[in-house]
Each structure stands twice: as C-alpha cells, then as structure tokens.
C-alpha atoms as a PDB file:
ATOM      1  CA  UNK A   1      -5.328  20.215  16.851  1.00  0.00           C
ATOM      2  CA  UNK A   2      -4.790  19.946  13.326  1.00  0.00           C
ATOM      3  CA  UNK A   3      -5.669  16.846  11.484  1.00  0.00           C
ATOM      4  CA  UNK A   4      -2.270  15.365  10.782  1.00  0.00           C
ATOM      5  CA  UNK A   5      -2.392  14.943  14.586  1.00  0.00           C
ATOM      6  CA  UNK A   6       0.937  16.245  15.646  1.00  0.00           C
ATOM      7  CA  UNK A   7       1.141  15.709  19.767  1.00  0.00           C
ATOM      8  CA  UNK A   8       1.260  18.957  21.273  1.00  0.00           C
ATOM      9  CA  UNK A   9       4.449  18.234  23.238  1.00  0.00           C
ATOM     10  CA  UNK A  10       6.709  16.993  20.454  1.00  0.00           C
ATOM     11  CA  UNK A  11       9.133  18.873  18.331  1.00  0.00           C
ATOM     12  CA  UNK A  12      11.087  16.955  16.098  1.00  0.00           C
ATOM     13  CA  UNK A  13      14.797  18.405  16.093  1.00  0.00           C
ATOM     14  CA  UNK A  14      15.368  17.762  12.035  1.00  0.00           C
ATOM     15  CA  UNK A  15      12.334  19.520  10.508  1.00  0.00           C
ATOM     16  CA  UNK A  16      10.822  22.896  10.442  1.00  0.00           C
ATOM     17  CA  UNK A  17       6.813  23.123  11.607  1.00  0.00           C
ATOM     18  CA  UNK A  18       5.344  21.646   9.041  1.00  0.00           C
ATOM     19  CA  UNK A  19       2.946  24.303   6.382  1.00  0.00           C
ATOM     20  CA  UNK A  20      -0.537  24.725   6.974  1.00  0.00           C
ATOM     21  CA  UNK A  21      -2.106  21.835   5.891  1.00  0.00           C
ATOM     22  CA  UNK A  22      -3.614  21.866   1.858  1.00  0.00           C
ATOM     23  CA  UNK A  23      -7.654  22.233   2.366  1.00  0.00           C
ATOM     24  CA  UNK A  24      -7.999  19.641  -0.345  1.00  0.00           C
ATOM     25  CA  UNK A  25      -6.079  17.220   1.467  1.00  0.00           C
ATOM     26  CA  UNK A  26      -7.035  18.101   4.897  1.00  0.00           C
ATOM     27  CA  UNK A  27     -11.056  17.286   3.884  1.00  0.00           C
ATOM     28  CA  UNK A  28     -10.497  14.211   2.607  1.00  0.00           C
ATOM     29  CA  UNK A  29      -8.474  13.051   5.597  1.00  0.00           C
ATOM     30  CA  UNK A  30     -10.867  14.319   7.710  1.00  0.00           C
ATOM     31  CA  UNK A  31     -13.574  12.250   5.958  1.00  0.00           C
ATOM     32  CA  UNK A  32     -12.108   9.114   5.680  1.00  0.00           C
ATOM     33  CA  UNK A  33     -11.529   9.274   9.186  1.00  0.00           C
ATOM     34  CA  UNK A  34     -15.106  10.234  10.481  1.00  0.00           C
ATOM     35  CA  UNK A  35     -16.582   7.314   7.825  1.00  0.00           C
ATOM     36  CA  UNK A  36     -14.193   5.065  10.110  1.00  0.00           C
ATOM     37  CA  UNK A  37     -15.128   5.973  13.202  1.00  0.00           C
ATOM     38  CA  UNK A  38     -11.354   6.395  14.030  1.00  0.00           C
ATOM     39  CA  UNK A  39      -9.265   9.165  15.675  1.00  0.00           C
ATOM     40  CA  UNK A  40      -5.660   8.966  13.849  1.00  0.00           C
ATOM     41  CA  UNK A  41      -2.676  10.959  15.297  1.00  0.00           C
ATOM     42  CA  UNK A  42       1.026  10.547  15.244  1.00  0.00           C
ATOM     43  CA  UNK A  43       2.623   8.887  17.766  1.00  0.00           C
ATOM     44  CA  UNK A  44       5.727   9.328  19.472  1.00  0.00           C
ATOM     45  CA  UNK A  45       5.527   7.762  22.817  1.00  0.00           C
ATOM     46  CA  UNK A  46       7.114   4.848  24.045  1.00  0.00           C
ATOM     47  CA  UNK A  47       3.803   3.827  25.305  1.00  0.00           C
ATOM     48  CA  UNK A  48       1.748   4.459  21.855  1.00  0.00           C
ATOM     49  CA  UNK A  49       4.898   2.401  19.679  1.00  0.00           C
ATOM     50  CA  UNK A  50       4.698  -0.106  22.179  1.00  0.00           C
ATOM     51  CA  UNK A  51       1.284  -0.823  21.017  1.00  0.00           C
ATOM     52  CA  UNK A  52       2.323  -0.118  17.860  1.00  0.00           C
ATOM     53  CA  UNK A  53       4.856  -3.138  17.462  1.00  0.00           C
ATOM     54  CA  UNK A  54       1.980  -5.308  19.203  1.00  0.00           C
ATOM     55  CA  UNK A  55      -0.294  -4.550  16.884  1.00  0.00           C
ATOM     56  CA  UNK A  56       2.336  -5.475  13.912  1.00  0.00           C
ATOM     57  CA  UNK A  57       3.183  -8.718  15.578  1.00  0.00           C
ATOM     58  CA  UNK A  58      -0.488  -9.684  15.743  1.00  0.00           C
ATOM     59  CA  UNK A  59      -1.363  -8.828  11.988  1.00  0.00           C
ATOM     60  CA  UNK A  60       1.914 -10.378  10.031  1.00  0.00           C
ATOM     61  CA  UNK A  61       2.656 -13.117  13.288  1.00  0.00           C
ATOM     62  CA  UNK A  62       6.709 -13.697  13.107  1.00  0.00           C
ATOM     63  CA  UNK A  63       8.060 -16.892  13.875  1.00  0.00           C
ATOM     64  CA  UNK A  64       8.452 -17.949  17.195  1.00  0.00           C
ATOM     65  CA  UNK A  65      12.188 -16.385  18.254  1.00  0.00           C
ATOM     66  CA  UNK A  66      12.026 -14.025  14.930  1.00  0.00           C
ATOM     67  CA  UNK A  67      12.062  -9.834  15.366  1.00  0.00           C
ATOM     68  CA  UNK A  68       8.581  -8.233  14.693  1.00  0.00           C
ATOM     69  CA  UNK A  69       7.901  -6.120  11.529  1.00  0.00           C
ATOM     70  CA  UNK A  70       8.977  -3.192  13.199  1.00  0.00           C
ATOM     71  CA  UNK A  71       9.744  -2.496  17.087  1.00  0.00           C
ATOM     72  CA  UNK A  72       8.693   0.094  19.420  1.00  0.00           C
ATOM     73  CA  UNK A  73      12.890   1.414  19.126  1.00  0.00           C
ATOM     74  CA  UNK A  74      13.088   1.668  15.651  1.00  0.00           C
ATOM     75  CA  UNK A  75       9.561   3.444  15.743  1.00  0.00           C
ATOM     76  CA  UNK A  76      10.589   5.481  18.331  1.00  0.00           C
ATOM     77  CA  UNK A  77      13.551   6.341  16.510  1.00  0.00           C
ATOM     78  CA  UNK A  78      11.865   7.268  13.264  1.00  0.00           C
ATOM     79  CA  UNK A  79       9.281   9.525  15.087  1.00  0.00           C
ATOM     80  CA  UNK A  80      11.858  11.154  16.567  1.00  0.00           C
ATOM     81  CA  UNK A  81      14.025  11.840  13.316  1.00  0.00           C
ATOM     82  CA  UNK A  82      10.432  13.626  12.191  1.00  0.00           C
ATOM     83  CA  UNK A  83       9.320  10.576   9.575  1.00  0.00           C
ATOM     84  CA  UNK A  84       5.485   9.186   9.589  1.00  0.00           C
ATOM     85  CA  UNK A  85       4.275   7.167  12.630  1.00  0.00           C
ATOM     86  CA  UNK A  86       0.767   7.300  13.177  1.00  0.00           C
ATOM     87  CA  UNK A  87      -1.859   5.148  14.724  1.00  0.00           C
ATOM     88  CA  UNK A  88      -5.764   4.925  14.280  1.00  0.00           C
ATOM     89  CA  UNK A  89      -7.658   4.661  17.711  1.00  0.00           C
ATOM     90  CA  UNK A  90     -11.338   3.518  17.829  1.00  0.00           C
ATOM     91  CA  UNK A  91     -11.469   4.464  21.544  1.00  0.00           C
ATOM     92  CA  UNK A  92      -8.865   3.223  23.664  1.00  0.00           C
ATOM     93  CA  UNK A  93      -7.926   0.632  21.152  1.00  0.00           C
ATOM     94  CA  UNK A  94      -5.049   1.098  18.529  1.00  0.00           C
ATOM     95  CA  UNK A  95      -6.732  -0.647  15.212  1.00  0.00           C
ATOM     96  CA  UNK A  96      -4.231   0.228  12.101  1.00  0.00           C
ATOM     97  CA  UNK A  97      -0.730   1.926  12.027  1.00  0.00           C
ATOM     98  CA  UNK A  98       1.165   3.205   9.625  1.00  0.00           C
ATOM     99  CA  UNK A  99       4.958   3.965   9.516  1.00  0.00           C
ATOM    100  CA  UNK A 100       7.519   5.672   6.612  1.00  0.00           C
ATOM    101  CA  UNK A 101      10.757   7.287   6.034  1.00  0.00           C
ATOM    102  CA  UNK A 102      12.353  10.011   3.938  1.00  0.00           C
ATOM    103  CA  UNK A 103      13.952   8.684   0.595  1.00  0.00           C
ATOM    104  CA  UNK A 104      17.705   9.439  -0.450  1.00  0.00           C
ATOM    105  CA  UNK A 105      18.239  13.329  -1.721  1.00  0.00           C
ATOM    106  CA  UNK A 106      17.864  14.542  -4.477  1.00  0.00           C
ATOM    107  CA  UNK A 107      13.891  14.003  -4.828  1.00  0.00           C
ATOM    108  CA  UNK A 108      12.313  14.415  -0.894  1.00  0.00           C
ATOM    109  CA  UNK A 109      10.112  11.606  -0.673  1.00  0.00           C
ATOM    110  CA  UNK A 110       8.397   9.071   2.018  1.00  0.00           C
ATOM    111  CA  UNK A 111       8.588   5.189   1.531  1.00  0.00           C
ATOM    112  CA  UNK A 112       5.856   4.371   3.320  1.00  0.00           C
ATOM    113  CA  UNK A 113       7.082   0.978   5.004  1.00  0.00           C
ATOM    114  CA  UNK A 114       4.088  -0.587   7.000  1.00  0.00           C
ATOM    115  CA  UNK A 115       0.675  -0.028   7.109  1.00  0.00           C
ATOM    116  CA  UNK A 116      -1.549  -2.130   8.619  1.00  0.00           C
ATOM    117  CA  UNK A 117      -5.182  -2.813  10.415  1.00  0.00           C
ATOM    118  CA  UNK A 118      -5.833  -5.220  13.536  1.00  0.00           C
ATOM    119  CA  UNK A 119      -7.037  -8.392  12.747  1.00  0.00           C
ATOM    120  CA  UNK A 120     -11.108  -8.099  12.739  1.00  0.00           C
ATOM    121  CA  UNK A 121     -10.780  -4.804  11.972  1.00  0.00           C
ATOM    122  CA  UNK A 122     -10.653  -4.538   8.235  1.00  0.00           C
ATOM    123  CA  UNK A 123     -13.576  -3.773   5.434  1.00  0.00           C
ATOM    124  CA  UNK A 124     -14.364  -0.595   8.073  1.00  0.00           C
ATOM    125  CA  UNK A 125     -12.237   1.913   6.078  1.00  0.00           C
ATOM    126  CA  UNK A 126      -9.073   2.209   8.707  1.00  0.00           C
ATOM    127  CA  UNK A 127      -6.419   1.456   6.236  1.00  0.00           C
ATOM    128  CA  UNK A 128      -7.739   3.939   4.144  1.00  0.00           C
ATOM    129  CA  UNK A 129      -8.267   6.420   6.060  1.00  0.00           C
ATOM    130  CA  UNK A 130      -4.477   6.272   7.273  1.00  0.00           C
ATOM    131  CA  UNK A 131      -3.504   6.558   3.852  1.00  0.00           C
ATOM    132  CA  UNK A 132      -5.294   9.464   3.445  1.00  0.00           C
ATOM    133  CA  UNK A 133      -3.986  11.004   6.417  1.00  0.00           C
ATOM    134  CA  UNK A 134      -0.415  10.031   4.960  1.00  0.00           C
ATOM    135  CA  UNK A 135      -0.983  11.911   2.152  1.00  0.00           C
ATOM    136  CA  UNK A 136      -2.082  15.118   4.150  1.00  0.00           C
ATOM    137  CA  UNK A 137       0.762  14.965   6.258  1.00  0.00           C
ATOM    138  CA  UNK A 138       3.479  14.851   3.564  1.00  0.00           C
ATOM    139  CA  UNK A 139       1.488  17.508   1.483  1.00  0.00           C
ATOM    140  CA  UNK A 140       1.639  19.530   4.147  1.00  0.00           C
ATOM    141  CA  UNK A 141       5.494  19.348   4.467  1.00  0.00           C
ATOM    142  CA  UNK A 142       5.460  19.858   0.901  1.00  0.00           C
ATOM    143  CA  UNK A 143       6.228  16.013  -0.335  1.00  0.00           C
ATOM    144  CA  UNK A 144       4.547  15.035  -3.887  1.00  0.00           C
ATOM    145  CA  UNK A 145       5.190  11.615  -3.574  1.00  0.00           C
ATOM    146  CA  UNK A 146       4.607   8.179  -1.254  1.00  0.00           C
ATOM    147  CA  UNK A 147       5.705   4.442  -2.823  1.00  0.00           C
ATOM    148  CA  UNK A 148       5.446   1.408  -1.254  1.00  0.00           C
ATOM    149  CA  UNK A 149       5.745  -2.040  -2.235  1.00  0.00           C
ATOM    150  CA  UNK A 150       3.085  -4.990  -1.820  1.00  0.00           C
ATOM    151  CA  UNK A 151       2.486  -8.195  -3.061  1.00  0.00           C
ATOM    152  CA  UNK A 152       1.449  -8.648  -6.259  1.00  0.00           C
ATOM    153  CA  UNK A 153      -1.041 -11.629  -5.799  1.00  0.00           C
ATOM    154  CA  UNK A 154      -3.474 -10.056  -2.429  1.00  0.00           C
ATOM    155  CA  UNK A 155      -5.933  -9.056  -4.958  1.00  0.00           C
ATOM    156  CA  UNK A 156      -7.450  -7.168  -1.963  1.00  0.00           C
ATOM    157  CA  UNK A 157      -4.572  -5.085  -1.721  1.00  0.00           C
ATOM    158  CA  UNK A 158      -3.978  -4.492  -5.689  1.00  0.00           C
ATOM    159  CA  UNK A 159      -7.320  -2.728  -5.787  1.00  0.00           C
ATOM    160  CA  UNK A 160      -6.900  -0.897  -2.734  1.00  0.00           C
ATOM    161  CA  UNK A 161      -3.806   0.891  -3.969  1.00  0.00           C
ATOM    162  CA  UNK A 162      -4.878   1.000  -7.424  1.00  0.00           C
ATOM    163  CA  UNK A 163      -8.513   1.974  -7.367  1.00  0.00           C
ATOM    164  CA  UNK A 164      -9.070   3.118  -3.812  1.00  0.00           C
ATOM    165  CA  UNK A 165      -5.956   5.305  -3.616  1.00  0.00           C
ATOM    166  CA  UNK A 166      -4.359   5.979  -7.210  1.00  0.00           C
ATOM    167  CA  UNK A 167      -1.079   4.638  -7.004  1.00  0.00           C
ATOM    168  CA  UNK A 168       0.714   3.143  -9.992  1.00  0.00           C
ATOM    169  CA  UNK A 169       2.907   0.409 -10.146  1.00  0.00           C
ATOM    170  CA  UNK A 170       6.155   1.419 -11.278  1.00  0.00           C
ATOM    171  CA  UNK A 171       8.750  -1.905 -11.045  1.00  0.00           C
ATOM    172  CA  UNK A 172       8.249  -5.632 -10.624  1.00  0.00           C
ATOM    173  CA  UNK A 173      10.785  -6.055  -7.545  1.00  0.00           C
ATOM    174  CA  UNK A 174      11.393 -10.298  -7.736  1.00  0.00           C
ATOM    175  CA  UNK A 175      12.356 -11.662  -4.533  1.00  0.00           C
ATOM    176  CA  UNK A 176      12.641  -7.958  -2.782  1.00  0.00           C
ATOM    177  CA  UNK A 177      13.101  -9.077   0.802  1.00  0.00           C
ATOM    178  CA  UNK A 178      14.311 -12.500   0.068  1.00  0.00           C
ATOM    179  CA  UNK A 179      12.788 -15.633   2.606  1.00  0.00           C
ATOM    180  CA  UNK A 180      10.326 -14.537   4.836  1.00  0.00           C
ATOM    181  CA  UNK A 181       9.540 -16.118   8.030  1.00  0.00           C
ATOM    182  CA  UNK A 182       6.300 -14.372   8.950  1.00  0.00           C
ATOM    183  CA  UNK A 183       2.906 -16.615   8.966  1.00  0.00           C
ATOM    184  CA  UNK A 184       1.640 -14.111   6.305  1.00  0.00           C
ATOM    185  CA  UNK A 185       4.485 -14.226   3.776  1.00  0.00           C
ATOM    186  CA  UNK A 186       6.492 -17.800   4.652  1.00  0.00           C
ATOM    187  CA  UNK A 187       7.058 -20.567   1.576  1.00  0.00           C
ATOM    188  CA  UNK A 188       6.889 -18.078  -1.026  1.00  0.00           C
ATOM    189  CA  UNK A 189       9.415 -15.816  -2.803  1.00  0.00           C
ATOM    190  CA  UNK A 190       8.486 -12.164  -1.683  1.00  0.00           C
ATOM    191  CA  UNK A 191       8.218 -10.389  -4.791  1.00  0.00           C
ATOM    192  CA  UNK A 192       7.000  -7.030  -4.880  1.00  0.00           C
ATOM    193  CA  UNK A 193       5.009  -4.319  -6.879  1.00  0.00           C
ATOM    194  CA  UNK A 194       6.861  -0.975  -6.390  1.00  0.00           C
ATOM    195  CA  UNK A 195       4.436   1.725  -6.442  1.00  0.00           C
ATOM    196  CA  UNK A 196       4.575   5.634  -6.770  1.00  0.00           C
ATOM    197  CA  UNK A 197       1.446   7.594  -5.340  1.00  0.00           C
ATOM    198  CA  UNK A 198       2.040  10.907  -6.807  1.00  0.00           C
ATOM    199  CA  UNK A 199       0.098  13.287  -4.280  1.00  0.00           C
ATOM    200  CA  UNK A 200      -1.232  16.399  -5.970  1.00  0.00           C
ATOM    201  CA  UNK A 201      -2.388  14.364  -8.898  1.00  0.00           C
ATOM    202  CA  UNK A 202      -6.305  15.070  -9.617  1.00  0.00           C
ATOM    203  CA  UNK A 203      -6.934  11.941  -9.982  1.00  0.00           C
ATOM    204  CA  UNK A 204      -5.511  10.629  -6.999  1.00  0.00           C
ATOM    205  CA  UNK A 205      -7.059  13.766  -5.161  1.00  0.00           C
ATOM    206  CA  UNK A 206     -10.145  12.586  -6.174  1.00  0.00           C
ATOM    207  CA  UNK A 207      -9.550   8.738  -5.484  1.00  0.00           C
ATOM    208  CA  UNK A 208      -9.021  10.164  -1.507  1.00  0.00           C
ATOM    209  CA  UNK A 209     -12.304  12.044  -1.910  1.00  0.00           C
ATOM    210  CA  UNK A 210     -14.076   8.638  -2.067  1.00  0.00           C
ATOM    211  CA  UNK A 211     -13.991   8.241  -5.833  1.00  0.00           C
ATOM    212  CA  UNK A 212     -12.047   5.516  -7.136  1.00  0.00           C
ATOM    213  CA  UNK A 213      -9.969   5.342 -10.349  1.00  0.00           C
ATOM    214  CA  UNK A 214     -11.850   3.226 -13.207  1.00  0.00           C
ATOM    215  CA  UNK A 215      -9.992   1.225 -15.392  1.00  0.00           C
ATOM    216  CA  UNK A 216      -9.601   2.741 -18.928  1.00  0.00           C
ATOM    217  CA  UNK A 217     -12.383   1.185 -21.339  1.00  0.00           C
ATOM    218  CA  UNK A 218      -9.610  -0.792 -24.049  1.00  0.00           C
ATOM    219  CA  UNK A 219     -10.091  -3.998 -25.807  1.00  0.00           C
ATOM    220  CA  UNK A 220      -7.625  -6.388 -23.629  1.00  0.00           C
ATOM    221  CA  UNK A 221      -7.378 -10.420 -24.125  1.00  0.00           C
ATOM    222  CA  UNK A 222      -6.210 -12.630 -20.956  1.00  0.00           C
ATOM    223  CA  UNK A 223      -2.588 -12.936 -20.480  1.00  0.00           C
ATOM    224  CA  UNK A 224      -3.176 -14.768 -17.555  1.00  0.00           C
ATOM    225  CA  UNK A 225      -6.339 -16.721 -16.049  1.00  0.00           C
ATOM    226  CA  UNK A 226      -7.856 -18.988 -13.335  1.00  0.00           C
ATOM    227  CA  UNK A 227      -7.971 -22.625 -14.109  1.00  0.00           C
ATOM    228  CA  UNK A 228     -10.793 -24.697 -13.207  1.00  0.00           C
ATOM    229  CA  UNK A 229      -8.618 -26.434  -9.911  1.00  0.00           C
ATOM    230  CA  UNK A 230      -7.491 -22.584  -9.355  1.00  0.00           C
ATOM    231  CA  UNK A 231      -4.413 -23.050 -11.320  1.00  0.00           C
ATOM    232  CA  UNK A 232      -3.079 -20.493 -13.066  1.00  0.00           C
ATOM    233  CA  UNK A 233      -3.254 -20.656 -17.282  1.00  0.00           C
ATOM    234  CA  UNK A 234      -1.272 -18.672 -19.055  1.00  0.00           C
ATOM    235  CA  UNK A 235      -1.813 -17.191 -23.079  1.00  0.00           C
ATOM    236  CA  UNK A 236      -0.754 -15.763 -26.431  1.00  0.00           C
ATOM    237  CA  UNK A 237      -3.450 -13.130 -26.218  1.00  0.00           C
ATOM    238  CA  UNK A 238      -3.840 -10.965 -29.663  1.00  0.00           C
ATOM    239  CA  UNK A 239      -4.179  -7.695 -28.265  1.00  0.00           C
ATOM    240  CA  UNK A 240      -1.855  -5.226 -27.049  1.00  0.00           C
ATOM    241  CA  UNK A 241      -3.597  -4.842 -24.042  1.00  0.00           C
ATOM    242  CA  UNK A 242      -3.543  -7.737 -21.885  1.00  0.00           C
ATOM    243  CA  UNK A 243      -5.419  -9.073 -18.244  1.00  0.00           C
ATOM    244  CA  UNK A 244      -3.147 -10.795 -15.762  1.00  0.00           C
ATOM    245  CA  UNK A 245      -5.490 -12.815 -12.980  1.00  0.00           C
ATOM    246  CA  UNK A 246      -4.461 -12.875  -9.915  1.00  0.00           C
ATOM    247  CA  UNK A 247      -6.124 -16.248  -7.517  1.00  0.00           C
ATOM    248  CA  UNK A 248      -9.985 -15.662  -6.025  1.00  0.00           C
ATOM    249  CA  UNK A 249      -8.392 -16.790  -2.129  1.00  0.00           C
ATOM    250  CA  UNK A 250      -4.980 -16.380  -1.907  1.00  0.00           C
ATOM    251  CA  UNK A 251      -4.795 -17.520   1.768  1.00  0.00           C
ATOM    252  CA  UNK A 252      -6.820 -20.466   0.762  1.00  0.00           C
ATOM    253  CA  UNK A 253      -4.178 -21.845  -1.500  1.00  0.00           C
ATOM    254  CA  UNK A 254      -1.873 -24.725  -0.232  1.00  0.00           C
ATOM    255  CA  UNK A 255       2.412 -23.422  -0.358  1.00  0.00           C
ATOM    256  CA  UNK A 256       2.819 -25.623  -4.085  1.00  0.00           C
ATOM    257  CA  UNK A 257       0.150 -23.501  -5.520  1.00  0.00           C
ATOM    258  CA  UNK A 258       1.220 -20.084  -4.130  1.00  0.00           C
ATOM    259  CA  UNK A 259       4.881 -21.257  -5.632  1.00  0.00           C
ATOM    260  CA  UNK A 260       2.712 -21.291  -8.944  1.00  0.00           C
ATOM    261  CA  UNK A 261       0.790 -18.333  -8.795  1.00  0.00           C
ATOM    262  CA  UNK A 262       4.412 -16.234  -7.978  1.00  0.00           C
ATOM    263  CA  UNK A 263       5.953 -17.581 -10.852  1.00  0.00           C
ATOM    264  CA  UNK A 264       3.513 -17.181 -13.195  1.00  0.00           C
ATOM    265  CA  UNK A 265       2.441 -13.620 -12.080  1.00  0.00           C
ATOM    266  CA  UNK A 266       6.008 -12.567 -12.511  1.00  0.00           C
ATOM    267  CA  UNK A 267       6.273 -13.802 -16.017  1.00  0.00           C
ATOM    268  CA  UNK A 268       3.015 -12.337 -16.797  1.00  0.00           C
ATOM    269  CA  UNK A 269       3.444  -9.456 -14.895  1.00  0.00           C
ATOM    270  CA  UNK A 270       6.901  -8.163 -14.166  1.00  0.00           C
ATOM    271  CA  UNK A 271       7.727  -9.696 -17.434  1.00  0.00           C
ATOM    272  CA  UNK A 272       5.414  -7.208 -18.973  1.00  0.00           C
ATOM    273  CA  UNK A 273       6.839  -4.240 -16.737  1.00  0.00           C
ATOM    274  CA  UNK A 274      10.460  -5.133 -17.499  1.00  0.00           C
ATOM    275  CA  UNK A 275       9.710  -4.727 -21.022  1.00  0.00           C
ATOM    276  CA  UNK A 276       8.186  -1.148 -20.673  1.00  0.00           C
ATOM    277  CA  UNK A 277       4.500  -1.912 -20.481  1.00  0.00           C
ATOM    278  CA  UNK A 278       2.425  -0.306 -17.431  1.00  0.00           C
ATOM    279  CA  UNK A 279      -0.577  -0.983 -14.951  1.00  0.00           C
ATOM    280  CA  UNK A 280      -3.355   1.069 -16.283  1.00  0.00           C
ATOM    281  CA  UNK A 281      -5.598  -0.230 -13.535  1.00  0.00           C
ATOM    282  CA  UNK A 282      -7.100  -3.042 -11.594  1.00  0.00           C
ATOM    283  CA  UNK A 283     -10.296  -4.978 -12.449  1.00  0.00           C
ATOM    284  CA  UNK A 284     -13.128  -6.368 -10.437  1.00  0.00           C
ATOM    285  CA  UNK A 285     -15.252 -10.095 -10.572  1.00  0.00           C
ATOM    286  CA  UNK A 286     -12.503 -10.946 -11.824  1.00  0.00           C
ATOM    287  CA  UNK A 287      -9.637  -9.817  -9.896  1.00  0.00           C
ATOM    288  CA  UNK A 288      -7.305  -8.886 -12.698  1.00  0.00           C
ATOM    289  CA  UNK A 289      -4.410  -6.458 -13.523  1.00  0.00           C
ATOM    290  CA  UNK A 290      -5.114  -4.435 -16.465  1.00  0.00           C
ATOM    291  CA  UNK A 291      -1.557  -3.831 -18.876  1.00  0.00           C
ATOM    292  CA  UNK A 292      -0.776  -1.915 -21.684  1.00  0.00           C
ATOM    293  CA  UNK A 293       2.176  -1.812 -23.976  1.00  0.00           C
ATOM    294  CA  UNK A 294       3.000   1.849 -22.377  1.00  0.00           C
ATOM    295  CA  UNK A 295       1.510   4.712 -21.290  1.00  0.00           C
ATOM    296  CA  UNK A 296      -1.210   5.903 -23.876  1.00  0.00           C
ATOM    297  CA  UNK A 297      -0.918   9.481 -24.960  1.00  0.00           C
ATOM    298  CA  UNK A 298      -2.647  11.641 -22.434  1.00  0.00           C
ATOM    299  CA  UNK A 299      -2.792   9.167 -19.535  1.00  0.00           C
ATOM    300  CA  UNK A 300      -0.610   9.160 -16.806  1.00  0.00           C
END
C-alpha cells in the first residue's frame, strides 16, 4: 500500500487514481510517520468516521446539545466525494485526524478544515506527521497548495504552521466563524490567520524533511509585548520591521484578558496585514510574530 493510505476497496466516483506519489514527498511522509510511531491512512468507513467525530468532540468539547466539529455524515460524505479524510492510528487507537475539501475552480486547491490530535497525545509528532501526509496526498493528485485558518494567539500553533511546516499567513480573517460555543474557542471573537502552504516550495519541502524555517535575521522593535500582569502593551516601534507577542499560556488566561489579547493582536496584527505588510516568520522565548512592511526582494 502506498503511503497516502488509500483503502484497497474504495474508489471514489469523482476523481481519477491519483499519480504516483512525488519521492520527495512520499519520504518525508513516511518519516514523520515512523518518528510518531503512527500508521496514517484515509478513511472512509462508517466505522473509522465514527471514531473520527469522537475524537473531534473530545479535543474541541461542544456544548452540551451543540453539533460536533464535524460528524461521521459529513465525513463520510467528503470521503466519498474523493476530498482528504485521514486518521493516525497508534495501534488500535485513532490519535489525530485530519479532514479538507477542494476549493472553488479556477485554482484546484484543498482547505484543509480540521486537524487535530487526542487529548494526551500531543508533543509526539502526530499532527505533524498528518500534515505531512496531507501534503503527499495532494501532490500526488497534482495540488500545489493547502490553507487553513487558526487562531492567531495559540502560540503553539503559530510556530507549528510557520516554522514546523512553512505556511504563510496570507489575511487577518476578524471574527471568521462568528460566536463559538466550543470549550476551546467560547467568550472570544474567533478571528483567524488565513494561511497558504504552497507545496512544492523548497523551503517548505525542506520544513517536512524535519528542518524548520528560521526567521530572517532583520533589525525589528516590539509592536506588541507582554506586560508584567500578562497584559498586553502595545508601541510606536522605529523600525520597519516590527514583533507582535502573542500571551506565554493562553488557556491560562481568564475570558476579560483573552477579550484583550484578540483585540490587541488584531490591531497589531491584522492591522499590519490589512495594510500590505507580511509574516516573515515566528519567533521563539518569546513567542512572537515577526512582520515586515512587505515581502523583501527575493523572499517569498
């Protein structure tokens, strides 16, 4: 069986077999895998999305009476239609799952919808190695390019798809889903970073290899920092380059401060965006956005 893990006793009725799969891509999927001790397949059925939706409803927790992020129907339904549904396995046990659909004609693309990891499960390399599957299974049916949205302020996250995968940030989405009932997103406005992962880039070829993007070495002032009560504090830095901090525990925070943080990462942030600057990268110890003016000749 190949690596993109397509069950033996599927055919999906709207696409072609997919091309042999790109060696580059195909390696690096296979790595990230082995390093997480996973086995990662699609899935298509009813059985595997049931799990699927359980394991969606544990990580993001809907209110009592509410829908979960995605059920086994819908799952079913995009499986069937030939978009991305896979599932890691450690064993018996389904630990991360990812999910995506084509975008509108004329550009193919996948929005990657969902992807997550079972609670307990995380810091072991499952996410990423479903990402990197992702991006072997749409290279291999000869899409370029993935985007997603996340949260701006899981400083976690920001470096995963930054640094750990090579995605850039393309739009400050304010208020994308409107209110949220979930335990992870509830009490706070759910604005979103819209990201494009462009797929046969080098860099991010290399980023899937194991080797993460580094921020480019420019002079930058704080835009944005942490306060001594974890507070955000914003500035009139001097440089063209500027930092925007993002909060050490976001989960830690009580809802008033949260309501801070959004607000003053979108006027530090998506301000920045709307006015044609761009996310060159994501820094460490602090967690902080890195943002220049606009792309710098020669950089993507």
């Amino acid at each position: 069986m190949s690596v993109l893990g397509a069950a033996s006793d599927y055919h999906p009725l709207t696409m072609s077999d997919p091309a042999p799969d790109p060696p580059e891509a195909t390696s690096a999927a296979v790595a990230a895998a082995a390093a997480a001790d996973v086995v990662i397949r699609e899935l298509h059925r009813p059985q595997e999305l049931k799990a699927a939706q359980r394991l969606f409803e544990d990580i993001w927790r809907p209110a009592e009476g509410n829908p979960p992020p995605m059920t086994a129907e819908l799952l079913r339904a995009l499986a069937h239609a030939g978009s991305y549904v896979a599932g890691a396995s450690a064993g018996t046990r389904l630990v991360g799952a990812s999910a995506g659909f084509f975008t509108a004609p004329p550009d193919l693309g996948l929005h990657s919808h969902i992807t997550g990891v079972a609670p307990g499960g995380q810091h072991r390399g499952v996410g990423f190695a479903l990402k990197v599957h992702q991006r072997a299974w749409a290279l291999a049916r000869g899409i370029t390019e993935v985007v997603w949205t996340f949260d701006p302020l899981v400083a976690r996250n920001a470096w995963f798809n930054l640094a750990k995968l090579g995605a850039r940030p393309t739009a400050y989405l304010e208020d994308f889903y409107g209110p949220m009932t979930d335990a992870v997103n509830a009490g706070v406005a759910s604005d979103r970073l819209l990201l494009a992962w462009r797929l046969d880039d080098p860099a991010v070829a290399a980023a899937c290899a194991g080797r993460p993007l580094q921020p480019p070495p420019v002079a930058a002032e704080a835009a944005l920092s942490v306060g001594p009560g974890l507070e955000p504090v914003a500035h009139q830095p001097d440089t063209p380059a500027v930092t925007v901090a993002l909060p050490p525990e976001l989960e830690a925070l009580d809802p008033g401060q949260r309501r801070a943080w959004r607000q003053a990462v979108r006027e530090a942030l998506g301000g920045r965006l709307a006015a044609g600057a761009a996310v060159t990268g994501f820094l460490r110890h602090p967690d902080r956005y890195l943002v220049e003016p606009s792309p710098p000749a020669g950089r993507p």
